[in-house]
C-alpha atoms as a PDB file:
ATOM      1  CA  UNK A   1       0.000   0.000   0.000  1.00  0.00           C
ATOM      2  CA  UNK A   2       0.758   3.564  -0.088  1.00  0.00           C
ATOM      3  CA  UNK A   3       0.356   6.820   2.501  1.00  0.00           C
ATOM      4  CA  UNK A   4      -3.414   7.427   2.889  1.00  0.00           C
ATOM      5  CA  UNK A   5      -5.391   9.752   4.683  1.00  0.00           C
ATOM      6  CA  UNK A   6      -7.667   8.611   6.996  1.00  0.00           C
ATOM      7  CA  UNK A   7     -11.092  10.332   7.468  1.00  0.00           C
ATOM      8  CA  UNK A   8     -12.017  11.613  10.814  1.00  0.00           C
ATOM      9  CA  UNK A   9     -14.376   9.085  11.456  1.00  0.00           C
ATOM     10  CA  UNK A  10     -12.227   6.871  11.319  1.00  0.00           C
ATOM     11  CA  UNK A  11      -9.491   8.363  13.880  1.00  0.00           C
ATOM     12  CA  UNK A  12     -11.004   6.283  17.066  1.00  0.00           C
ATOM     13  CA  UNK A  13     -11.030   3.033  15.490  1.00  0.00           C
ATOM     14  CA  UNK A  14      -7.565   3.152  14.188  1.00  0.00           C
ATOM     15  CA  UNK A  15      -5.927   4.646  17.323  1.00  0.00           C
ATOM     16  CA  UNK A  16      -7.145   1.838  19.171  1.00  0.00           C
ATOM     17  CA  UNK A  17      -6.314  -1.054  16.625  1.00  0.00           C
ATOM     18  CA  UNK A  18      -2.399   0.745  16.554  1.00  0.00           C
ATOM     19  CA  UNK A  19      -2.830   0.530  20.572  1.00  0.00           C
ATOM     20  CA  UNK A  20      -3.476  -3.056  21.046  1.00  0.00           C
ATOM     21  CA  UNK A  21      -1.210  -4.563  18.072  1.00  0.00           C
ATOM     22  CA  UNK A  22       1.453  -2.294  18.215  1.00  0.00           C
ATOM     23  CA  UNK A  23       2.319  -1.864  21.767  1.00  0.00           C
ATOM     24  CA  UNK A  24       6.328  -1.927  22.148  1.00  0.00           C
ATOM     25  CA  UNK A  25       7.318  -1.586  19.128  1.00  0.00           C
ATOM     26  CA  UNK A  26       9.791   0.842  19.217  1.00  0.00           C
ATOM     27  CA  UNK A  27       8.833   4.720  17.801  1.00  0.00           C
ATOM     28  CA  UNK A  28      10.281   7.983  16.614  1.00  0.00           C
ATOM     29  CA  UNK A  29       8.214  11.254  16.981  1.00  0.00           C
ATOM     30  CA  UNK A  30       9.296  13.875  15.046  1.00  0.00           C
ATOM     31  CA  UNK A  31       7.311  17.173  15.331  1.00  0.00           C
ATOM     32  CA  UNK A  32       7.751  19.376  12.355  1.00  0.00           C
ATOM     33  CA  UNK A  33       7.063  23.013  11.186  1.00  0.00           C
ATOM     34  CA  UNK A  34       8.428  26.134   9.739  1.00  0.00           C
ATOM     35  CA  UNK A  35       9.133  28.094  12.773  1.00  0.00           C
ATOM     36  CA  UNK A  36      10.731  25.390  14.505  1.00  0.00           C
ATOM     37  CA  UNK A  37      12.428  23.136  11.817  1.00  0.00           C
ATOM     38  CA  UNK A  38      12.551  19.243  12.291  1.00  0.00           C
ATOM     39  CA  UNK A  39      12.701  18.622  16.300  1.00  0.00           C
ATOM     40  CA  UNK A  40      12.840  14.726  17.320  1.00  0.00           C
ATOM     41  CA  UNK A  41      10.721  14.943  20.679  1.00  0.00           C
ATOM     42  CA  UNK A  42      11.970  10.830  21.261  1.00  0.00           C
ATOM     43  CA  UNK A  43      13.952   8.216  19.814  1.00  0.00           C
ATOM     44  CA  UNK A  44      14.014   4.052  20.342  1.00  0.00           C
ATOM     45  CA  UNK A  45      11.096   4.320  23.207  1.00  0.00           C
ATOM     46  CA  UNK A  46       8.654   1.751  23.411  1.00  0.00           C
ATOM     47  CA  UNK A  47       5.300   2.628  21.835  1.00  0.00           C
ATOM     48  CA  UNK A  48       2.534   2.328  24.810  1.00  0.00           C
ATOM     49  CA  UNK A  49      -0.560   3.881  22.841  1.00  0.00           C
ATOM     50  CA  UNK A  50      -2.546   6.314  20.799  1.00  0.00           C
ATOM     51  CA  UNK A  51      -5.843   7.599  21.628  1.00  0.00           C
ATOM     52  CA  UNK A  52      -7.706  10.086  19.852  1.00  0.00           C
ATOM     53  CA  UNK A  53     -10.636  12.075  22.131  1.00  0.00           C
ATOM     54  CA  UNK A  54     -13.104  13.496  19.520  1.00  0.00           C
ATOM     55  CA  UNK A  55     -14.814  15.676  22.316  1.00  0.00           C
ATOM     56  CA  UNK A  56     -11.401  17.376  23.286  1.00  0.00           C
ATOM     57  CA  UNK A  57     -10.166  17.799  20.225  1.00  0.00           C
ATOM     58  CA  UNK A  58      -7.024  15.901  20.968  1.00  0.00           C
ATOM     59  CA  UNK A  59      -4.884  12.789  19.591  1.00  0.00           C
ATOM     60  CA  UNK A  60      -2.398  11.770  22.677  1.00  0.00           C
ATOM     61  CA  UNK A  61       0.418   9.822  21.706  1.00  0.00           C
ATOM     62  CA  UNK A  62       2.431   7.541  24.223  1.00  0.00           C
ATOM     63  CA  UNK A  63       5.626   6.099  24.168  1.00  0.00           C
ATOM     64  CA  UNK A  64       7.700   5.189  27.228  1.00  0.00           C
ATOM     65  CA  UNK A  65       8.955   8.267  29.203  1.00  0.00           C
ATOM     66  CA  UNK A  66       6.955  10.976  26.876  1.00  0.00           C
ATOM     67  CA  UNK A  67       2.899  11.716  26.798  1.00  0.00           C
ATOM     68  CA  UNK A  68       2.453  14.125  23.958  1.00  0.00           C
ATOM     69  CA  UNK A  69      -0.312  15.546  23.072  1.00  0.00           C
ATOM     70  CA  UNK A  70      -1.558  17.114  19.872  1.00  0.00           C
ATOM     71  CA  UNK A  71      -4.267  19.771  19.621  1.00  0.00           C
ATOM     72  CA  UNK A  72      -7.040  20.474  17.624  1.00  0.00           C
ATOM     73  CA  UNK A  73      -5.410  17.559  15.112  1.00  0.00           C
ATOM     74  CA  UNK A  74      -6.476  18.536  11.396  1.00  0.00           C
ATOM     75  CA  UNK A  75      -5.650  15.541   9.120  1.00  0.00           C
ATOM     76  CA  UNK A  76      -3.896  12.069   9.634  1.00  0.00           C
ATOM     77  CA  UNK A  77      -2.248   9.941   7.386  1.00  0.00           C
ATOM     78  CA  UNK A  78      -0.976   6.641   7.777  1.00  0.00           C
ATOM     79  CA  UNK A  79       2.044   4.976   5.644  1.00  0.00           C
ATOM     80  CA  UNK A  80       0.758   0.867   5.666  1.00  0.00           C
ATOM     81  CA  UNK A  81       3.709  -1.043   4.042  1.00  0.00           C
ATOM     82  CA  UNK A  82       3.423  -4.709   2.858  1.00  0.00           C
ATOM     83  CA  UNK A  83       5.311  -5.558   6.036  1.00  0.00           C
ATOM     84  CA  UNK A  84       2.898  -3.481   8.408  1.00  0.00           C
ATOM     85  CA  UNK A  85       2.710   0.378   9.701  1.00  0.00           C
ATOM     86  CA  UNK A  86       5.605   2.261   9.294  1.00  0.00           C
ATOM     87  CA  UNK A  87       4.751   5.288  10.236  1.00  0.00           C
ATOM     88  CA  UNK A  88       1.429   7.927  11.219  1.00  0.00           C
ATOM     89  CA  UNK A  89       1.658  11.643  10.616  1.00  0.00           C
ATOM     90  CA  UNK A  90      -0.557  13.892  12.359  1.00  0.00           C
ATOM     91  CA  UNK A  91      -1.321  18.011  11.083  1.00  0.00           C
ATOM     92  CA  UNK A  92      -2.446  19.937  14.226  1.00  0.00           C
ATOM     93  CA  UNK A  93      -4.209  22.830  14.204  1.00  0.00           C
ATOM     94  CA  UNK A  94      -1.510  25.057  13.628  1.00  0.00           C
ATOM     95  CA  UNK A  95      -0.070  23.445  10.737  1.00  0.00           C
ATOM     96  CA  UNK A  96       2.482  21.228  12.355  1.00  0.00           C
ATOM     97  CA  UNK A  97       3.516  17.907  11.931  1.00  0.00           C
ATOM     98  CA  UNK A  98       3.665  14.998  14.288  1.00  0.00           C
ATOM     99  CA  UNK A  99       5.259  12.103  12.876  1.00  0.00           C
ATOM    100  CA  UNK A 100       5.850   8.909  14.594  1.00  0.00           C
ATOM    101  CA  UNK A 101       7.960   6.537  12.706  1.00  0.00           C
ATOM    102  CA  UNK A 102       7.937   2.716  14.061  1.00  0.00           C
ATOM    103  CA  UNK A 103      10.873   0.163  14.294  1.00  0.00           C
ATOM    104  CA  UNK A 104      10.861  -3.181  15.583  1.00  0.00           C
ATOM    105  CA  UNK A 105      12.678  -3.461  18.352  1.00  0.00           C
ATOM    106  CA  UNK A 106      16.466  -4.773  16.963  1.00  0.00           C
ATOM    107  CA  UNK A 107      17.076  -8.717  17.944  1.00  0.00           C
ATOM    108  CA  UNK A 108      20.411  -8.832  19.246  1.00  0.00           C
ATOM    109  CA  UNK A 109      22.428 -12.177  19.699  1.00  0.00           C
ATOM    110  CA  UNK A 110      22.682 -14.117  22.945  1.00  0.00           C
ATOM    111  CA  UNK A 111      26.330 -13.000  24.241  1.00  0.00           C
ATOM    112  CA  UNK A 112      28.758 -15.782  24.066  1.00  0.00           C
ATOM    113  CA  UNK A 113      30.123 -17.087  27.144  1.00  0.00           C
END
């Protein structure tokens, strides 16, 4: 598949499917805008959930150690690879992006003894 933008009605449904199946996998956020440039808010933390409130106006995004929380969220678009999601991209109300790029978590070997 390909990026696609998800209607608002469908918001709730998918921030609850990415919250049970995707739980620990490991996520990037990246917030992004002109007056700030590209700032990466977190790096390699474990994803704990999304949840979008339609009567706040809110999509909060967890990983481990950081609860952020974007307002008045315009538009999201998810990128769905043949492998699974790689990433979801949410435009707040002020024009900035939230990107949150998942990884799975890297295997390392068994150390020798």
């Amino acid at each position: 598949m390909a990026i696609r933008r998800l209607d608002r009605t469908q918001w709730s449904g998918f921030c609850m499917h990415v919250s049970r199946f995707f739980v620990g996998k490991h996520a990037e956020l990246e917030v992004a805008a002109i007056d700030i440039g590209a700032q990466i808010e977190a790096s390699g933390r474990a994803l704990l959930g999304i949840a979008y409130d339609p009567h706040q106006r809110t999509i909060q995004i967890v990983l481990e150690g950081l609860d952020h929380l974007v307002r008045e969220p315009r538009e999201l678009y998810v990128d769905d690879r043949p492998e699974g999601l790689a990433s979801i991209e949410i435009i707040d109300g002020a024009g900035r992006q939230q990107i949150v790029i998942l990884r799975d978590p890297l295997m390392l070997p068994a150390p020798r003894a």
